[in-house]
Structure formats: structure tokens, C-alpha cells
C-alpha atoms as a PDB file:
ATOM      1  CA  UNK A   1       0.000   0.000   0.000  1.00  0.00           C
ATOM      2  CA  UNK A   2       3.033   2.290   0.240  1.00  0.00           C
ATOM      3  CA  UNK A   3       4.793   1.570  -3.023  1.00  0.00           C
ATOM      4  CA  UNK A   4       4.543   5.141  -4.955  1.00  0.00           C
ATOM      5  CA  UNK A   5       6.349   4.549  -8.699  1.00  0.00           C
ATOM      6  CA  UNK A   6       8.471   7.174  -9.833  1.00  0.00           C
ATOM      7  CA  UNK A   7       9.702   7.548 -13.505  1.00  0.00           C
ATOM      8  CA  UNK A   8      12.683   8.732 -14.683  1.00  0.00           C
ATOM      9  CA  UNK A   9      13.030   7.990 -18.346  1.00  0.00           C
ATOM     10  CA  UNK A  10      12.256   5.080 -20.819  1.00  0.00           C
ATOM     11  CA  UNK A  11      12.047   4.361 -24.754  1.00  0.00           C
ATOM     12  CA  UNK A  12      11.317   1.840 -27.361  1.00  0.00           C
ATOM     13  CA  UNK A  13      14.840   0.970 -28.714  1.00  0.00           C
ATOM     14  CA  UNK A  14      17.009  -0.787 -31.575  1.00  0.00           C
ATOM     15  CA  UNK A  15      19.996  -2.003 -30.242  1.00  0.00           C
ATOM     16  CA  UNK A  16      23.215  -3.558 -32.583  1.00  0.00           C
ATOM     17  CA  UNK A  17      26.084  -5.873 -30.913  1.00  0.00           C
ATOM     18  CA  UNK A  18      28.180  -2.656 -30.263  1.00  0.00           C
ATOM     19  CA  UNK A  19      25.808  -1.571 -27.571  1.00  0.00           C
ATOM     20  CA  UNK A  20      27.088  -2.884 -23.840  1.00  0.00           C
ATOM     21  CA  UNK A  21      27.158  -2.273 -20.279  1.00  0.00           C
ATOM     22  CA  UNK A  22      29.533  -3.899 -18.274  1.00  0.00           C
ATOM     23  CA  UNK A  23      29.320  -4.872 -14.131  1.00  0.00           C
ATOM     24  CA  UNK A  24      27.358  -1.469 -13.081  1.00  0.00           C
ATOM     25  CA  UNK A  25      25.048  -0.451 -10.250  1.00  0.00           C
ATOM     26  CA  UNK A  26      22.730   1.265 -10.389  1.00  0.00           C
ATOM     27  CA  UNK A  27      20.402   3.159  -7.625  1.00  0.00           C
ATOM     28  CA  UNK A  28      16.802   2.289  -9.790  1.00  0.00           C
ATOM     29  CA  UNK A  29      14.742   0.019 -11.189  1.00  0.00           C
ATOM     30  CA  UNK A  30      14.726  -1.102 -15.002  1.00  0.00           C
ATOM     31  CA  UNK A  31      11.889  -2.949 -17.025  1.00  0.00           C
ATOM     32  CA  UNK A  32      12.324  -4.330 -20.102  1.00  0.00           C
ATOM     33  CA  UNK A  33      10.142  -6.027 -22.720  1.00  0.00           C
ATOM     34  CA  UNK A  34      12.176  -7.475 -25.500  1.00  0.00           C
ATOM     35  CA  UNK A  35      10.451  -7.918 -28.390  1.00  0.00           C
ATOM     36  CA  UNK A  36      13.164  -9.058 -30.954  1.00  0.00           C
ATOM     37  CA  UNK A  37      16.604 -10.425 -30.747  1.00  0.00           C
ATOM     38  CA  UNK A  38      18.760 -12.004 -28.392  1.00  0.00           C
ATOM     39  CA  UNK A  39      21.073 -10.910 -26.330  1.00  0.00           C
ATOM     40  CA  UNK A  40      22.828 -11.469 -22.911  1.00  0.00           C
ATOM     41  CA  UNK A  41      21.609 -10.150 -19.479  1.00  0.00           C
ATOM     42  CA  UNK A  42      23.848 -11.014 -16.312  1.00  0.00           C
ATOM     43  CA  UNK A  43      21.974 -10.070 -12.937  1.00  0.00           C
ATOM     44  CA  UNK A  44      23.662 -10.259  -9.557  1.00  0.00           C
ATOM     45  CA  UNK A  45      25.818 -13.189 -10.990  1.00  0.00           C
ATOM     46  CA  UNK A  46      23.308 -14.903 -13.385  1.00  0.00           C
ATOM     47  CA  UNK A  47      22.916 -14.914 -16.665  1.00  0.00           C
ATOM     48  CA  UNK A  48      20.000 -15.016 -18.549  1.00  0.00           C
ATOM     49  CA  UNK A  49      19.547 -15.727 -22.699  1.00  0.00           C
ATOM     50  CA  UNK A  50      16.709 -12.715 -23.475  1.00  0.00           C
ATOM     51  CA  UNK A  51      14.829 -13.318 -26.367  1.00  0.00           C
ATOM     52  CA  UNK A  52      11.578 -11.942 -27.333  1.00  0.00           C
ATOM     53  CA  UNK A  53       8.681 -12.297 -24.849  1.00  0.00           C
ATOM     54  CA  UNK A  54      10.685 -11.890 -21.965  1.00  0.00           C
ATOM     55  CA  UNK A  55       9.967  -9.002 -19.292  1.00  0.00           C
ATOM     56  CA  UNK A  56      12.953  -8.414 -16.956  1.00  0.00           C
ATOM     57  CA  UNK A  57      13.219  -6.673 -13.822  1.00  0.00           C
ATOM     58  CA  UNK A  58      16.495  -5.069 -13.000  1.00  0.00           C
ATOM     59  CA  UNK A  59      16.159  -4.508  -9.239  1.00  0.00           C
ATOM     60  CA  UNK A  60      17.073  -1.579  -7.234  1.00  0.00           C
ATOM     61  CA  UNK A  61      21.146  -1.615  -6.939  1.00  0.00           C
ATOM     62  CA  UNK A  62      21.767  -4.907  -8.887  1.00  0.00           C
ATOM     63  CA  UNK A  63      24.623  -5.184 -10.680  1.00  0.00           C
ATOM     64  CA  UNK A  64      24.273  -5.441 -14.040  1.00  0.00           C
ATOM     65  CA  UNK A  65      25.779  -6.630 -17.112  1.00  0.00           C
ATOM     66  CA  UNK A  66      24.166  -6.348 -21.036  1.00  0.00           C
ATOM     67  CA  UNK A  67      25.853  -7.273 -24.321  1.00  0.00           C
ATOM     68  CA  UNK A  68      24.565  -8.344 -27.816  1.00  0.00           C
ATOM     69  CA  UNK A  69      26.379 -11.287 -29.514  1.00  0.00           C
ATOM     70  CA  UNK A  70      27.929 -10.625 -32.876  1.00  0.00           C
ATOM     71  CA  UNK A  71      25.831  -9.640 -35.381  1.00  0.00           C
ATOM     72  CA  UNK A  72      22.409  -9.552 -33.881  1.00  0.00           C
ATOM     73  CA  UNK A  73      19.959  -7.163 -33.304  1.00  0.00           C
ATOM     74  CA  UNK A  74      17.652  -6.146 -30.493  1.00  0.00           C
ATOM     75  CA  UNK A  75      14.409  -4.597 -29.953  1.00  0.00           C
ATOM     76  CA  UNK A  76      13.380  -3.694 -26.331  1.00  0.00           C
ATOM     77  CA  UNK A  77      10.894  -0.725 -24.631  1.00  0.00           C
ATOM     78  CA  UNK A  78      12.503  -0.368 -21.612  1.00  0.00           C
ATOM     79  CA  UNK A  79      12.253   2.538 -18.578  1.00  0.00           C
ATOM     80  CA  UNK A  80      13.604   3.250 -15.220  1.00  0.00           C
ATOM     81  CA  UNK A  81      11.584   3.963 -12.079  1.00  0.00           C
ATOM     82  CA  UNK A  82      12.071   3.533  -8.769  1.00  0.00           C
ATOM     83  CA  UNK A  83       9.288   2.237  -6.183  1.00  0.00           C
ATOM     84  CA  UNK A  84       9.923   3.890  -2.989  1.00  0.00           C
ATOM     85  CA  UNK A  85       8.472   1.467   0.011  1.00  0.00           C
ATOM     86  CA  UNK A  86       9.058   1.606   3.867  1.00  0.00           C
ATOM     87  CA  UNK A  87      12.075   4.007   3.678  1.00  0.00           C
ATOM     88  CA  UNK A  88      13.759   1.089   1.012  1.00  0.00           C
ATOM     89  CA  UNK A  89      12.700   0.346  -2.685  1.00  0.00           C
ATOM     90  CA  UNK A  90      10.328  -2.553  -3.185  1.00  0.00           C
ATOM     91  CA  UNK A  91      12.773  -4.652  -4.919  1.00  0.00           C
ATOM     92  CA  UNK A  92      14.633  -4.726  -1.868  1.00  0.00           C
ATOM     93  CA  UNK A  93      11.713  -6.060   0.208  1.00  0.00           C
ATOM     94  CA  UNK A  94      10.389  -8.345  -1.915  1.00  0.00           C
ATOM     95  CA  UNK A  95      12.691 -11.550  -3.671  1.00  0.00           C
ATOM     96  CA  UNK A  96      11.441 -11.863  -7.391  1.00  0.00           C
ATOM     97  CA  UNK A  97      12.573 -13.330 -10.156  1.00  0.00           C
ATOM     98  CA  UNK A  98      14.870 -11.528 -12.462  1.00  0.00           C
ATOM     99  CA  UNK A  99      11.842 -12.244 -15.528  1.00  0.00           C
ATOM    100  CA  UNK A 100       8.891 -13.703 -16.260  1.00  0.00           C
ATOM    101  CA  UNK A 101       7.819 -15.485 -19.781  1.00  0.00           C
ATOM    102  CA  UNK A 102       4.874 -13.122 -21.428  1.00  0.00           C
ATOM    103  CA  UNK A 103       4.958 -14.002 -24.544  1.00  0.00           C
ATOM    104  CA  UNK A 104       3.155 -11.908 -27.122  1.00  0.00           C
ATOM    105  CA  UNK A 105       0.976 -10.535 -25.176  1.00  0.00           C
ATOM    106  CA  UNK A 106      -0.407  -7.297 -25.997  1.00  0.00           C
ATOM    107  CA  UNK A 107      -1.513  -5.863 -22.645  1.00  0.00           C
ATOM    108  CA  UNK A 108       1.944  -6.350 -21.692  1.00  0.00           C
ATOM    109  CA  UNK A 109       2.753  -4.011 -24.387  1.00  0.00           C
ATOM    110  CA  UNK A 110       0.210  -1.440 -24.401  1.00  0.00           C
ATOM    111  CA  UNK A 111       1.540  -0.538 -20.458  1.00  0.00           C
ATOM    112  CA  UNK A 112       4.954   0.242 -21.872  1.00  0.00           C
ATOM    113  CA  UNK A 113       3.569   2.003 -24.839  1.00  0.00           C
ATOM    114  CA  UNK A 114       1.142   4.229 -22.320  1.00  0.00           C
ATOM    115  CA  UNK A 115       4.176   4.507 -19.734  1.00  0.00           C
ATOM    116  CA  UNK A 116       6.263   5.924 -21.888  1.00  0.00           C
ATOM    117  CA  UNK A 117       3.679   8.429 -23.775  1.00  0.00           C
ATOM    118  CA  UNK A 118       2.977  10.026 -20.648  1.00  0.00           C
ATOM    119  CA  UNK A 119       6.797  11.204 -20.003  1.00  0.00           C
ATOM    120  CA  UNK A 120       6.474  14.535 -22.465  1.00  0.00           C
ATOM    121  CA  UNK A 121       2.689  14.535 -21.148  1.00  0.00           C
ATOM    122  CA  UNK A 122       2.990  17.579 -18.411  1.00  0.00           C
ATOM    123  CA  UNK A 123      -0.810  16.973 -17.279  1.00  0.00           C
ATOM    124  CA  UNK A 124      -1.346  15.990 -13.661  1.00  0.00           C
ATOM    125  CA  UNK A 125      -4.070  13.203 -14.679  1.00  0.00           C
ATOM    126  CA  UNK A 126      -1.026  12.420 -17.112  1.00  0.00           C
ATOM    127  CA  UNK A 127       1.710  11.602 -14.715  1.00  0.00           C
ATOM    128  CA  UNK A 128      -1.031  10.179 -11.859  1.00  0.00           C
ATOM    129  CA  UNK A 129      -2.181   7.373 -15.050  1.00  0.00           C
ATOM    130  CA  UNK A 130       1.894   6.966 -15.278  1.00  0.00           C
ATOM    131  CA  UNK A 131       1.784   5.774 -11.654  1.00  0.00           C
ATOM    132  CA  UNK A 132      -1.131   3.243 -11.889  1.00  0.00           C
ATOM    133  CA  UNK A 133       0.253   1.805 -15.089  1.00  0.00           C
ATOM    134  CA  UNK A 134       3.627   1.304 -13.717  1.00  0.00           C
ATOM    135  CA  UNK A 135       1.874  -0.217 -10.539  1.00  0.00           C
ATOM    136  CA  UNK A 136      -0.424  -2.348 -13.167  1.00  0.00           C
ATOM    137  CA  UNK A 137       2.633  -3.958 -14.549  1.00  0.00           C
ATOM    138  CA  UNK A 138       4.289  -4.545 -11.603  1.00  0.00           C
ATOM    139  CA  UNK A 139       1.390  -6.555 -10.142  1.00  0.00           C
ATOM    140  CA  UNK A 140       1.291  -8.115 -13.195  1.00  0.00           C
ATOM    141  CA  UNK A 141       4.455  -8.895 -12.479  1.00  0.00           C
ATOM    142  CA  UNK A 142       3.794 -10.615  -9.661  1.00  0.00           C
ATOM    143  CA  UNK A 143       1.139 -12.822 -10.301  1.00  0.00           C
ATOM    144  CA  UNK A 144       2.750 -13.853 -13.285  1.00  0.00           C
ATOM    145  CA  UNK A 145       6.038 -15.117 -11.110  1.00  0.00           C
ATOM    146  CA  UNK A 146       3.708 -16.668  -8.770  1.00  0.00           C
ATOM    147  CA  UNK A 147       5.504 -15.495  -5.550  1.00  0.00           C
ATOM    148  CA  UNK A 148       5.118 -18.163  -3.149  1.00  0.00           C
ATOM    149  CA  UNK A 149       7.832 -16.855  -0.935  1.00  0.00           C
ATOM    150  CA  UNK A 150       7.005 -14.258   2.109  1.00  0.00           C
ATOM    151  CA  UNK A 151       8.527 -10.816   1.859  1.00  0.00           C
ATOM    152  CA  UNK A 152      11.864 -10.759   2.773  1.00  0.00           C
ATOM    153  CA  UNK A 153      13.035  -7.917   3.993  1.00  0.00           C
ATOM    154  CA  UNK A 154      17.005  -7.099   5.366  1.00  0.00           C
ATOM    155  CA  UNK A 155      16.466  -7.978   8.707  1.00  0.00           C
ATOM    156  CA  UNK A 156      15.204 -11.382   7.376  1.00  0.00           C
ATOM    157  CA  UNK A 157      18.499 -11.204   5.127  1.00  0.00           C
ATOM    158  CA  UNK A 158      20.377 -10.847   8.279  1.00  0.00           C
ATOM    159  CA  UNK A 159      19.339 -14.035   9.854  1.00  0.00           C
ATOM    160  CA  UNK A 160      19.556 -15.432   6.792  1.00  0.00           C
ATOM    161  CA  UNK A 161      23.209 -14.557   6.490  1.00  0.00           C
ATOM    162  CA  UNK A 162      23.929 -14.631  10.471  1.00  0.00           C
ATOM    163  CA  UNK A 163      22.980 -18.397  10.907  1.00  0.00           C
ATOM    164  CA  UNK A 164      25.258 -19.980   8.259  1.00  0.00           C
ATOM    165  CA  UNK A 165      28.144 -17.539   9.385  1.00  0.00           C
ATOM    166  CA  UNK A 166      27.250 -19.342  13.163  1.00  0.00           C
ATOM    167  CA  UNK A 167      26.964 -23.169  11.868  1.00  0.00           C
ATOM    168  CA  UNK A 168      29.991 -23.097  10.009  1.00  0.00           C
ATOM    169  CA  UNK A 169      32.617 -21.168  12.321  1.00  0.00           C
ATOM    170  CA  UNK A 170      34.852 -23.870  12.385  1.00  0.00           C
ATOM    171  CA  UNK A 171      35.117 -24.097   8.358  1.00  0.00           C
ATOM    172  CA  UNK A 172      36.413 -21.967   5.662  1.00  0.00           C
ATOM    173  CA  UNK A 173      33.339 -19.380   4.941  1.00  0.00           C
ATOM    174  CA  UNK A 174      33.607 -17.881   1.248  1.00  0.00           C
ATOM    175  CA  UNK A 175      32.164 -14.358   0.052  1.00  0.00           C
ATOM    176  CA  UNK A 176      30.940 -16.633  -2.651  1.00  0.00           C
ATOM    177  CA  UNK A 177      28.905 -19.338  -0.259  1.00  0.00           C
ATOM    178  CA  UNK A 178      27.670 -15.825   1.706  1.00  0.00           C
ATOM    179  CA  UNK A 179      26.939 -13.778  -1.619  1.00  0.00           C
ATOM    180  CA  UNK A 180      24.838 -16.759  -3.230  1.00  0.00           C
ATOM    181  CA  UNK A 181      22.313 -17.313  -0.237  1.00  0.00           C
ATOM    182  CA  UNK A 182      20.913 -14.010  -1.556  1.00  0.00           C
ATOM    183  CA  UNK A 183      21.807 -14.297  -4.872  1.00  0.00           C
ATOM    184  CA  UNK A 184      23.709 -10.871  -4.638  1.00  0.00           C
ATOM    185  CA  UNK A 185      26.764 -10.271  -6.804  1.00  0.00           C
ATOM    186  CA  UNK A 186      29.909 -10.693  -4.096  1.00  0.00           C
ATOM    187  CA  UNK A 187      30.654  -6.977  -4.749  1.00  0.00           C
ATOM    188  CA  UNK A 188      26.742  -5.845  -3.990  1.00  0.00           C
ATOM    189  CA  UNK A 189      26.464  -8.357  -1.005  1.00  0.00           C
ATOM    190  CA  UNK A 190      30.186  -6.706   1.171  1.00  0.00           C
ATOM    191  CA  UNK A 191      28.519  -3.729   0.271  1.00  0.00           C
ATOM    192  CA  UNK A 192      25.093  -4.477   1.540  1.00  0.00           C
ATOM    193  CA  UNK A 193      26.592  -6.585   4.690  1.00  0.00           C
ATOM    194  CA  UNK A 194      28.766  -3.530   6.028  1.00  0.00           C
ATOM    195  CA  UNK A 195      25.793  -1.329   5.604  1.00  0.00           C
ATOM    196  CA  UNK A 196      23.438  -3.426   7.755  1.00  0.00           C
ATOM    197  CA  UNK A 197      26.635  -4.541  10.559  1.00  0.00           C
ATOM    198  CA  UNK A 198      29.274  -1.631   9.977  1.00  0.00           C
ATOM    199  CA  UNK A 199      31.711  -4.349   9.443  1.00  0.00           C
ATOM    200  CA  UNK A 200      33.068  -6.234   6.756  1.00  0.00           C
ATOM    201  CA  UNK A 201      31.892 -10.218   5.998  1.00  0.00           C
ATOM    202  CA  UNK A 202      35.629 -10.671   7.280  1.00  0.00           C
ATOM    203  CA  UNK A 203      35.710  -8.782  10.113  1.00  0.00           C
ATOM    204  CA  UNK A 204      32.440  -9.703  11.386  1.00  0.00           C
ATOM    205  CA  UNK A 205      33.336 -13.953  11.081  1.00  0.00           C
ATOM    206  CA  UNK A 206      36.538 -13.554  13.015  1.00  0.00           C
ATOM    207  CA  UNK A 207      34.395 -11.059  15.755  1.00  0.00           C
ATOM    208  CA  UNK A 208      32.031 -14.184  15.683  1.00  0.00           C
ATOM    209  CA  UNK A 209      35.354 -16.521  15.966  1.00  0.00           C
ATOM    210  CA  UNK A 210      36.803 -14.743  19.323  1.00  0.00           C
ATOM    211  CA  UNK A 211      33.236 -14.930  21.012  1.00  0.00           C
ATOM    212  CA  UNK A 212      33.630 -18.516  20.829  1.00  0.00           C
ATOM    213  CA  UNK A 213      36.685 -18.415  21.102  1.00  0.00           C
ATOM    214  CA  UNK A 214      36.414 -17.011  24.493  1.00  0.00           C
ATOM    215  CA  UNK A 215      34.126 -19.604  25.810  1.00  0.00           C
ATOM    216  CA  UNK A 216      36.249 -22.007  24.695  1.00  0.00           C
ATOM    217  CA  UNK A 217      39.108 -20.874  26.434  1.00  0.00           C
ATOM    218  CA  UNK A 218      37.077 -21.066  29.443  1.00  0.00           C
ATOM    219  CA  UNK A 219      37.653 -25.020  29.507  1.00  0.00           C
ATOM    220  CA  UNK A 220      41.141 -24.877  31.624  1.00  0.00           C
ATOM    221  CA  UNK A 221      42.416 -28.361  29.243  1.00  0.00           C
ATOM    222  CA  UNK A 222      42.135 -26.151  25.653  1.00  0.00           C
ATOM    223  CA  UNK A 223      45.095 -26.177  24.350  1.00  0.00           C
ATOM    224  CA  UNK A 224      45.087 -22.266  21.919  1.00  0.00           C
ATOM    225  CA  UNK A 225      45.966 -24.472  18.836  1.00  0.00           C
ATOM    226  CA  UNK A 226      42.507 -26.426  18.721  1.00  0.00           C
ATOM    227  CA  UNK A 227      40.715 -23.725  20.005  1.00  0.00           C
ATOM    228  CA  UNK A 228      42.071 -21.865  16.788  1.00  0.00           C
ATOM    229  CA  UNK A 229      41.277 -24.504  14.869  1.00  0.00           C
ATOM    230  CA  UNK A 230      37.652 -25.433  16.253  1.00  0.00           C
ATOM    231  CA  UNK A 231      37.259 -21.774  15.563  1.00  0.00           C
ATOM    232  CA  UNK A 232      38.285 -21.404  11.732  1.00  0.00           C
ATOM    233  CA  UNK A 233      41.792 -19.858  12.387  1.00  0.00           C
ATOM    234  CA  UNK A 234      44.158 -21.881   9.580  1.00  0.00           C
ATOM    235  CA  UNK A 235      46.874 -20.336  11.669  1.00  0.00           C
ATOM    236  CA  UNK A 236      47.966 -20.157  15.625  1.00  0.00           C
ATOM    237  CA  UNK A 237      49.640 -16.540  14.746  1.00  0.00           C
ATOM    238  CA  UNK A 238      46.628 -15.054  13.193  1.00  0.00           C
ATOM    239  CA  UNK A 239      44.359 -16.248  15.754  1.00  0.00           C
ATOM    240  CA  UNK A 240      46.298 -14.573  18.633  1.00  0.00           C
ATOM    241  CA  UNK A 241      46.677 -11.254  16.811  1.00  0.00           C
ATOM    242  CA  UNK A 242      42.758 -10.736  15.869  1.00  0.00           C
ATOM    243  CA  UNK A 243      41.940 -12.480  19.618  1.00  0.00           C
ATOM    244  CA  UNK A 244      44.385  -9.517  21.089  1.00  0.00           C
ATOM    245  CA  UNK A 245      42.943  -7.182  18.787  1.00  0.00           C
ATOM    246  CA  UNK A 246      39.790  -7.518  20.117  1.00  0.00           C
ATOM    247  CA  UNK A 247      40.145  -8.186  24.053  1.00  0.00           C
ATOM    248  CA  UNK A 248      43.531  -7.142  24.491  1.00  0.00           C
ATOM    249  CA  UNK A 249      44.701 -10.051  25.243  1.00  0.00           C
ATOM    250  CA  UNK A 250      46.434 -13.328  23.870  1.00  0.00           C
ATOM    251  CA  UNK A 251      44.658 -16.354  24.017  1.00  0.00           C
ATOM    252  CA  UNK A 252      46.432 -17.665  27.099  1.00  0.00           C
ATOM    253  CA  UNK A 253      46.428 -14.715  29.523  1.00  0.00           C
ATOM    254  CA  UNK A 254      42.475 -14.479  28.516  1.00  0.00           C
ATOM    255  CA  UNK A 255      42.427 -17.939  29.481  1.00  0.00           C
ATOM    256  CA  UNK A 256      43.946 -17.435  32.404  1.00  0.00           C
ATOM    257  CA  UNK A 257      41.937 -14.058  33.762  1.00  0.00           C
ATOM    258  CA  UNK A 258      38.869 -15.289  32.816  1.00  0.00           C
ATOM    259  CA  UNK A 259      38.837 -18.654  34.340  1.00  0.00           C
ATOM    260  CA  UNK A 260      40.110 -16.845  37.571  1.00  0.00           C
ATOM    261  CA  UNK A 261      37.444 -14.727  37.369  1.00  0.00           C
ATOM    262  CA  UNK A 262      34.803 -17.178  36.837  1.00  0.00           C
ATOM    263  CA  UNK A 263      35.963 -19.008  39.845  1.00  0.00           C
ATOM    264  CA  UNK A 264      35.532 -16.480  41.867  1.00  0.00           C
ATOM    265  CA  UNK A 265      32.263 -16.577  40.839  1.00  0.00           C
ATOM    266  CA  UNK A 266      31.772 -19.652  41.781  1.00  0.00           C
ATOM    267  CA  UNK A 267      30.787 -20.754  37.935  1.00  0.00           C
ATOM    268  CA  UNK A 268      34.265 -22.753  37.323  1.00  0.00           C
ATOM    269  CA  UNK A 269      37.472 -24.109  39.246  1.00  0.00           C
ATOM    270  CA  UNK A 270      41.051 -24.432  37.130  1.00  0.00           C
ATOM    271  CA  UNK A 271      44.283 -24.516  39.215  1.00  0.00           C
ATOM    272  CA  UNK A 272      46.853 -22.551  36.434  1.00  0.00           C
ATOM    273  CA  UNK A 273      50.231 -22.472  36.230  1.00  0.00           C
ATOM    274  CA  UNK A 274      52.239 -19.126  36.477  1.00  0.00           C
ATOM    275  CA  UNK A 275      51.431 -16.659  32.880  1.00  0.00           C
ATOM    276  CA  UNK A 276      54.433 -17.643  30.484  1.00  0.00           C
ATOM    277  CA  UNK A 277      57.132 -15.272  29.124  1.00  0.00           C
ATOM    278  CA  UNK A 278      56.290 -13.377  26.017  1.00  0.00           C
ATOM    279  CA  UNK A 279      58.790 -16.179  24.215  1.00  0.00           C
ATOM    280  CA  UNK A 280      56.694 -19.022  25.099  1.00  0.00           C
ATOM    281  CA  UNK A 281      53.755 -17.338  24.031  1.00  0.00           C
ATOM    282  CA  UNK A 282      55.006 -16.798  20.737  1.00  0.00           C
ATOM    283  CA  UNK A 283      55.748 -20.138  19.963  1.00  0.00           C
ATOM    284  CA  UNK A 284      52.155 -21.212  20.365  1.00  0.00           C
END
């Protein structure tokens, strides 16, 4: 009920195997109808053949790649809007596919053809029959991809992203695995992740590595190579320097402080030995 279309521009186009864009991002929407042709349409990673009868949806800060094979020829109407919803653009709250199948269909094509005769059209009643016509497609749109899935909006995206990171701490966790749960592009998801966390993928595993890290170390038998390796660390070294980056302390005088403290608590007993020199430390 809060979706309110804006336009920004849109034709009915030729376009010859010189025409390209490469890996961009862009802050709108894009529809497209092709009507002739074939060409190539990569979205967020994927690739897609277009040929005529296919309506694509370019979503809100997708990245985007377009090229024509050698040779060929295509014929598209096309414009850019955005869909303002909640503070965020629709495409953001709501997974859809990147196309649906239309066909022929000539209601499909009279929308474009009215959406874009109403951009020189300076009328009020013009630009207010823009809006429901953009909104008509888009719910055509929808019922044409037969959405089964609920909205999903970033916090949902979150968990999404925030459970896997948790179940697989003690493996190797790739942008890749990360990017492809939301079928984002790896450069669109780091971007998207620091923006919701304020940290990078990276930075927020090995944050998620020391907290368990820590109550690891709270076992007064863990010896700081299998904690660093129950915790994803391929190396001893690197493990102490983010675990002192964060608390300020290695790994074995963290042990040592927090198991004291902790039995003074009453919550755990470990008799330790004296804190070893800074050489010992260093070689493990």
C-alpha cells in the first residue's frame, strides 16, 4: 500500500552488438520487454539468454551486465523507475525473479507504450495514469512469477546470512557461499553486509570466531591451537593477533583471567600455572 512509482526515463529501442554495459550499479529500477533479438543479461551473478517475450526486472542496486552477440539485433521498450516502500525500494523487500515469460501478449505491451507516452505529457491526470500503469505492470508482475515466498526484507536477510556464518565457524566461509544465499553479486552483497553490521563479511566472522573463542578458552584443558582450529583460524599466529585485537589479550592470559574470574564466581574451578614469558607465548 506504500509503493509510490516514480519515472525517470524510458524508450522503445534498436539495439546492434556494439551496444554494452559492463558490471554497473545502479540506484533504480529497469523494465524491459524485449520484443526481438537475443542478447545477454547477467543479474547479480546470473545470466539469462533474453529473447523476445521476456519481461525483466532489474532490481534496485543490482549489478548489471548487457551485451549483444555478434551480429544480432535487439528490440526492447525499456524505462527506469524507482518504487519507494518503507524508507527502502520494493525490490529490496520483496525476492522476485529476475523475468517472467509473457509471450506476445499485448496488454503487456500497451503498459509500456502508455508509460512511456505520458513522459512529455505535463498533465497531472497524465503523470497520476503513469503511476497506476507502472503499478499495473508490476502486479502483473507478480502474479505472473507466482511469488510463493514471504517478503523478505534485510532484517530477514540478516538471519539469513547470520545463521550460516554461526553453523559453520569452524570451516572456511567464502564471500561466494555468503553472496549466493541471496543471490547478490559478491561486490553488492560486502557492500550491503557492512551497511546493515558496519563491518566487513571478514571482520564480522573472526568477531564471531573470538566470542567462541572465548568460551572455549574457558575449559582450563584447551590447548590455543585447537581452540584456533575449532574456531576457523588456519593459523595459531593469526588467531592470537585478531583475539588480542579484540580483548587485548592473547589467548592464554584471557584464558587465564577469565577462568580466575569465573571461579571467583563460583561458575568454574582451574588450578593454572604461572602466565608464560612473552617467548613461550610466541611459539604457540
Amino acid at each position: 500500500m506504500e509503493i509510490t512509482p516514480i519515472y525517470l526515463q524510458g524508450n522503445f529501442n534498436v539495439l546492434y552488438d556494439d551496444w554494452y554495459f559492463n558490471n554497473i550499479v545502479v540506484g533504480y529500477v529497469k523494465f524491459y520487454l524485449i520484443t526481438d533479438g537475443e542478447c545477454m543479461i547477467i543479474i547479480n551473478g546470473e545470466e539469462h539468454v533474453a529473447r523476445a517475450g521476456m519481461l525483466f526486472l532489474l532490481p534496485f542496486n543490482a549489478t548489471q551486465t548487457l551485451y549483444i552477440t555478434a551480429g544480432n539485433t535487439v528490440t526492447k521498450y525499456w524505462f527506469h523507475c524507482t518504487l519507494p516502500c518503507q524508507k527502502k525500494d520494493f525490490t529490496e523487500l520483496v525476492r522476485l525473479p529476475y523475468y517472467v515469460y509473457v509471450g506476445d501478449d499485448p496488454y503487456v505491451e500497451g503498459l509500456f507504450r502508455k508509460i512511456l507516452s505520458y513522459e512529455k505529457d505535463t498533465k497531472l491526470t497524465a503523470k497520476l495514469d503513469q503511476k497506476a500503469d507502472i503499478l499495473r505492470l508490476l502486479s502483473f508482475y507478480i502474479r505472473l512469477s507466482e511469488v510463493t515466498t514471504p517478503r523478505v526484507n534485510d532484517d530477514s536477510r540478516m538471519s539469513l546470512i547470520t545463521s550460516y556464518i554461526d553453523e559453520h565457524l569452524s570451516s572456511t566461509i567464502s564471500i561466494k557461499a555468503l553472496s549466493g544465499l541471496l543471490h547478490f553479486h559478491p561486490n553488492y552483497f560486502i557492500r550491503f553486509f557492512k551497511e546493515m553490521t558496519g563491518y566487513t563479511p571478514l571482520e564480522y566472522i573472526n568477531n564471531q570466531r573470538i566470542d567462541l573463542a572465548k568460551t572455549l578458552l574457558l575449559n582450563g584443558n584447551a590447548i590455543i591451537q585447537d581452540v584456533a582450529s575449532q574456531t576457523g583460524f588456519n593459523r595459531t599466529d593469526y588467531f592470537a593477533r585478531c583475539f588480542r585485537k579484540k580483548t587485548g589479550f592473547t589467548p592464554t592470559e584471557y584464558q587465564r583471567v577469565a577462568i580466575q574470574k569465573h571461579t571467583s564466581q563460583g561458575i568454574a574451578y582451574y588450578k593454572y600455572a604461572k602466565l608464560p614469558d612473552k617467548d613461550s607465548e610466541n611459539r604457540g
